[in-house]
C-alpha atoms as a PDB file:
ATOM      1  CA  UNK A   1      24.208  53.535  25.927  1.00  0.00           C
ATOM      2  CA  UNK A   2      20.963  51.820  25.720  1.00  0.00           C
ATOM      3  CA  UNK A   3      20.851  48.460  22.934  1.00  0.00           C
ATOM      4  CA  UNK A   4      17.336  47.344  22.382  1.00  0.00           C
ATOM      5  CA  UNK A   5      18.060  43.597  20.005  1.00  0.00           C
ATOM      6  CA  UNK A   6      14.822  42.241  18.538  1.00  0.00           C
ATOM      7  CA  UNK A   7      15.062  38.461  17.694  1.00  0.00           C
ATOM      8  CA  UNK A   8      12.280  36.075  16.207  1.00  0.00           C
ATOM      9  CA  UNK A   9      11.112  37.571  13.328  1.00  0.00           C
ATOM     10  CA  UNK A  10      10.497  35.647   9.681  1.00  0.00           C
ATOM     11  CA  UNK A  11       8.591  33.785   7.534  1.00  0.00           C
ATOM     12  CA  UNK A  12       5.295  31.792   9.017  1.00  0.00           C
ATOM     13  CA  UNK A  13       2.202  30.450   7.512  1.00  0.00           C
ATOM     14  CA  UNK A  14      -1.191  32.007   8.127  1.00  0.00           C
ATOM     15  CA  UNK A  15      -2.894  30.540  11.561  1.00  0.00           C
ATOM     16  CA  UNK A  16       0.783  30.511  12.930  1.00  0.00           C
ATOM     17  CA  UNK A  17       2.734  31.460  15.895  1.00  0.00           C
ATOM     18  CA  UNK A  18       5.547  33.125  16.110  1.00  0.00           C
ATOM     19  CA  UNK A  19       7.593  35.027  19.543  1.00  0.00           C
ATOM     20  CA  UNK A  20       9.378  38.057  19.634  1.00  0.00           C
ATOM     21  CA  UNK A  21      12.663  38.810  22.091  1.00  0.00           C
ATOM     22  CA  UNK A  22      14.112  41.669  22.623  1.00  0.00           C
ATOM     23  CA  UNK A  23      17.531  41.831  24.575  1.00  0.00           C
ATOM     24  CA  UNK A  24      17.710  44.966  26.481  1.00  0.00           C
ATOM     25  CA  UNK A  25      21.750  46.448  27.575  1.00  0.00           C
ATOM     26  CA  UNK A  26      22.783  49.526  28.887  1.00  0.00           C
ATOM     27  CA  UNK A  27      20.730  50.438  32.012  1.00  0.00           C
ATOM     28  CA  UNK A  28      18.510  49.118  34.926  1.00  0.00           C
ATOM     29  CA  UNK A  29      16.387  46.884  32.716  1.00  0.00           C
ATOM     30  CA  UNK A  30      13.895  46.090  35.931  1.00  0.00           C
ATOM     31  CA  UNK A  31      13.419  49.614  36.060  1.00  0.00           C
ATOM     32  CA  UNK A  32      11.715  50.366  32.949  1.00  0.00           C
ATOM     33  CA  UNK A  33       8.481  50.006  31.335  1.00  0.00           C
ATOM     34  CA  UNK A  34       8.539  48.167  27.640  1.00  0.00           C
ATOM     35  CA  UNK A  35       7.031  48.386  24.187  1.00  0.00           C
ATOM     36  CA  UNK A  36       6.317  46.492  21.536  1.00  0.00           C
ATOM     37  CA  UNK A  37       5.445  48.498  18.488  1.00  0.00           C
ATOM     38  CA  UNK A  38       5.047  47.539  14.541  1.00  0.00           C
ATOM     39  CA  UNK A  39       5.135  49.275  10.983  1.00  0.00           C
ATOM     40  CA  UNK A  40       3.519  48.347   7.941  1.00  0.00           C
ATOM     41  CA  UNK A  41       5.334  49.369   4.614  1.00  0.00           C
ATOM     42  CA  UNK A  42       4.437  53.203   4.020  1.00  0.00           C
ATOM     43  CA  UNK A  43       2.365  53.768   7.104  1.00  0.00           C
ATOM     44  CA  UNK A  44       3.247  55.141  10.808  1.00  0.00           C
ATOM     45  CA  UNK A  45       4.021  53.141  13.588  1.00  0.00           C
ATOM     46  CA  UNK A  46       1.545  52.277  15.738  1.00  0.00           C
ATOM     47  CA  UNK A  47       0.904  51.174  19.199  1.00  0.00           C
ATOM     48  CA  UNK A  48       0.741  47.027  19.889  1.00  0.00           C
ATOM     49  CA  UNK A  49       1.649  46.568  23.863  1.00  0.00           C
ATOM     50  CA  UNK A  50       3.397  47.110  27.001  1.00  0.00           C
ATOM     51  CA  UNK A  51       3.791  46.208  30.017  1.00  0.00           C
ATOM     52  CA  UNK A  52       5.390  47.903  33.237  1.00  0.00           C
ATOM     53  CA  UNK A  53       8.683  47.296  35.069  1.00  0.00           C
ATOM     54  CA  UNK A  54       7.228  44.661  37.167  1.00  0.00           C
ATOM     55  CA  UNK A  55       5.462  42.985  34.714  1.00  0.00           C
ATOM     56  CA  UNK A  56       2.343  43.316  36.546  1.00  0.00           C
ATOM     57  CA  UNK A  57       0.468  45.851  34.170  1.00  0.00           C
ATOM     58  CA  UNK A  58      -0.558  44.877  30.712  1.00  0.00           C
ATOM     59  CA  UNK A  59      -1.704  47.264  27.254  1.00  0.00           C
ATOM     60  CA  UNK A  60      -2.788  46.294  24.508  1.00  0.00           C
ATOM     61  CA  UNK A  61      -3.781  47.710  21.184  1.00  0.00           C
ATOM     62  CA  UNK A  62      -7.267  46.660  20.721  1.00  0.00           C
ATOM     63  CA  UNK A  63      -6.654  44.892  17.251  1.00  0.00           C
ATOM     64  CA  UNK A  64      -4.583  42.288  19.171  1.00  0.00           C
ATOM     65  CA  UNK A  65      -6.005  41.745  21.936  1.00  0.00           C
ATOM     66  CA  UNK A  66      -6.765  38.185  22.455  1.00  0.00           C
ATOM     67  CA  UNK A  67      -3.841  37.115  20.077  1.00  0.00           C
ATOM     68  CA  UNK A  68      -0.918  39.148  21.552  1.00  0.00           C
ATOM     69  CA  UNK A  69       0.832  38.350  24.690  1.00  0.00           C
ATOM     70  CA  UNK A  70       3.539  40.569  25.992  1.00  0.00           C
ATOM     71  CA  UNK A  71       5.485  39.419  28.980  1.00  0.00           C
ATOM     72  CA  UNK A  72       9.091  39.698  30.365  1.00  0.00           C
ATOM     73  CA  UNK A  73      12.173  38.020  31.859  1.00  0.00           C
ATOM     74  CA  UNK A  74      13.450  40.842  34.343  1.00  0.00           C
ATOM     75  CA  UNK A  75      17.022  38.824  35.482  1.00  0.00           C
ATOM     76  CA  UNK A  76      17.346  37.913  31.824  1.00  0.00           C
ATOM     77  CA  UNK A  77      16.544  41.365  30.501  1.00  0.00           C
ATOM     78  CA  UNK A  78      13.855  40.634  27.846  1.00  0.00           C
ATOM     79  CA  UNK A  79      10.789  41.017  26.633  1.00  0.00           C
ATOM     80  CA  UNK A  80       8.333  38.878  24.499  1.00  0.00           C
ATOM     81  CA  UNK A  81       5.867  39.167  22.244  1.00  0.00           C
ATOM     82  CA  UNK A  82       3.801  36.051  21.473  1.00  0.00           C
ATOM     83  CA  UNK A  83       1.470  35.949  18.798  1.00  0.00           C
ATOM     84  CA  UNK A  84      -1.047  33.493  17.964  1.00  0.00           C
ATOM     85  CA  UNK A  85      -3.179  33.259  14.955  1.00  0.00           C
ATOM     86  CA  UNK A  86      -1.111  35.357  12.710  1.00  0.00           C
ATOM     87  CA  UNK A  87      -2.934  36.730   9.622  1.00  0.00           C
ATOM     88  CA  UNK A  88      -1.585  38.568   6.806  1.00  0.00           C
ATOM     89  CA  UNK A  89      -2.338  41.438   8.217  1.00  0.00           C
ATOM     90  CA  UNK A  90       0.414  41.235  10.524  1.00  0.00           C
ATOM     91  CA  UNK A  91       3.329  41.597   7.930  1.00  0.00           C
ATOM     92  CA  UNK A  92       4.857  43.926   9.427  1.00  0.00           C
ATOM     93  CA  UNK A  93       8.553  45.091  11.195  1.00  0.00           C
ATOM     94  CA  UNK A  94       7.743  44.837  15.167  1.00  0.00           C
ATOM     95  CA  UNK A  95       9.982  47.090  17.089  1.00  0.00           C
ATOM     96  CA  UNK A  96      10.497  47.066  21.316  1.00  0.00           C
ATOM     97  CA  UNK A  97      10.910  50.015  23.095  1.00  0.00           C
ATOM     98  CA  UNK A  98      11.583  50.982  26.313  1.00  0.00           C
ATOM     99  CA  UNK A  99       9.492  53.344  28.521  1.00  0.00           C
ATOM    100  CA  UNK A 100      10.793  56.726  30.089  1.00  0.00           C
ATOM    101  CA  UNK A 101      10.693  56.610  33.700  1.00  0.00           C
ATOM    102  CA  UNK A 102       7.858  58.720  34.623  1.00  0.00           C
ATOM    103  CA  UNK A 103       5.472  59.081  31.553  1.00  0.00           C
ATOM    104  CA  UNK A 104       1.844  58.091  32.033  1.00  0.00           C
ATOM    105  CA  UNK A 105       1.030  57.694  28.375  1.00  0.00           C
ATOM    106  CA  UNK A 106       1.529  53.218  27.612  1.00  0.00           C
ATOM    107  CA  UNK A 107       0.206  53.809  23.655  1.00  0.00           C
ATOM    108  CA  UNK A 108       2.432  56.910  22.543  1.00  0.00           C
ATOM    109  CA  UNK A 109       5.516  56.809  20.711  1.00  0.00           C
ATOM    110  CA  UNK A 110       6.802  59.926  22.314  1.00  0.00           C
ATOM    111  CA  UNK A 111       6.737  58.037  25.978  1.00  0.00           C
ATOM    112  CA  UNK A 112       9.055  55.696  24.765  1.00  0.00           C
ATOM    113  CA  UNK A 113      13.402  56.928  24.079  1.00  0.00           C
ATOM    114  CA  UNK A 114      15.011  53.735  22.870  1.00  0.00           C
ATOM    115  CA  UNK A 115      14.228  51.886  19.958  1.00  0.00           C
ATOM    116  CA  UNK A 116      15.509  48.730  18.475  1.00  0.00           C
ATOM    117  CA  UNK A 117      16.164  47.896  14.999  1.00  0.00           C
ATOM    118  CA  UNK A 118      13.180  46.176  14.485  1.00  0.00           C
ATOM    119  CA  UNK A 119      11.992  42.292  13.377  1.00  0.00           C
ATOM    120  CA  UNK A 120      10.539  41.293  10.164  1.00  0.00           C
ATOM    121  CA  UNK A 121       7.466  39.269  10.468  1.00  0.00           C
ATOM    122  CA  UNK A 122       6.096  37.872   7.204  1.00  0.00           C
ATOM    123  CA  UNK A 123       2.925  35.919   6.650  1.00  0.00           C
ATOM    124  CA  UNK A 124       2.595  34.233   3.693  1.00  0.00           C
ATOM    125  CA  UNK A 125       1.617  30.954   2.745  1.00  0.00           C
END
């Protein structure tokens, strides 16, 4: 069984930085590609970055790029999420994800069949 943990999450002021974990159990971590998604209160999900098994490949959504910074820890089974210049914008719950093996599609939700429980980020001064 597959355990996606998100850590990090909470309360920081405008202009602030914040990083995400998430703690990945349950198979060949290496293997995978990984996620990061978020959700705003009454909207869908969307898309924020990836990045593939080998940490080699980086996506990102274009409304982070430049402030988002996904990267991984492949013999400690994690992934981050840094985030610079947070704005209110980004109030959000960030979720990780990992990748199926072989889909081609980084920005989908469908390509991705574990979930965590997600992080609450909060901007606010």
């Amino acid at each position: 069984q597959v355990q996606l943990v998100e850590s990090g999450g909470g309360l920081v002021q405008p202009g602030g930085s914040l990083r995400l974990s998430c703690a990945a159990s349950g198979r060949t971590f290496s293997s995978y590609a990984m996620g990061w998604f978020r959700q705003a209160p009454g909207k869908e999900r969307e898309f924020v970055a990836a990045i593939s098994w080998s940490g080699e490949s980086t996506y990102y959504a274009d409304s982070v790029k430049g402030r988002f910074t996904i990267s991984r820890d492949n013999a400690k089974n994690t992934v981050f999420l840094q985030i610079h210049s947070l704005k209110q914008g980004d109030t959000v719950i960030y979720y990780c994800a990992q990748k199926v093996l072989y889909g081609t599609n980084w920005y989908s939700l469908g390509e991705y069949d574990y979930w965590g429980q997600g992080t609450q980020v909060t901007v606010s001064s």
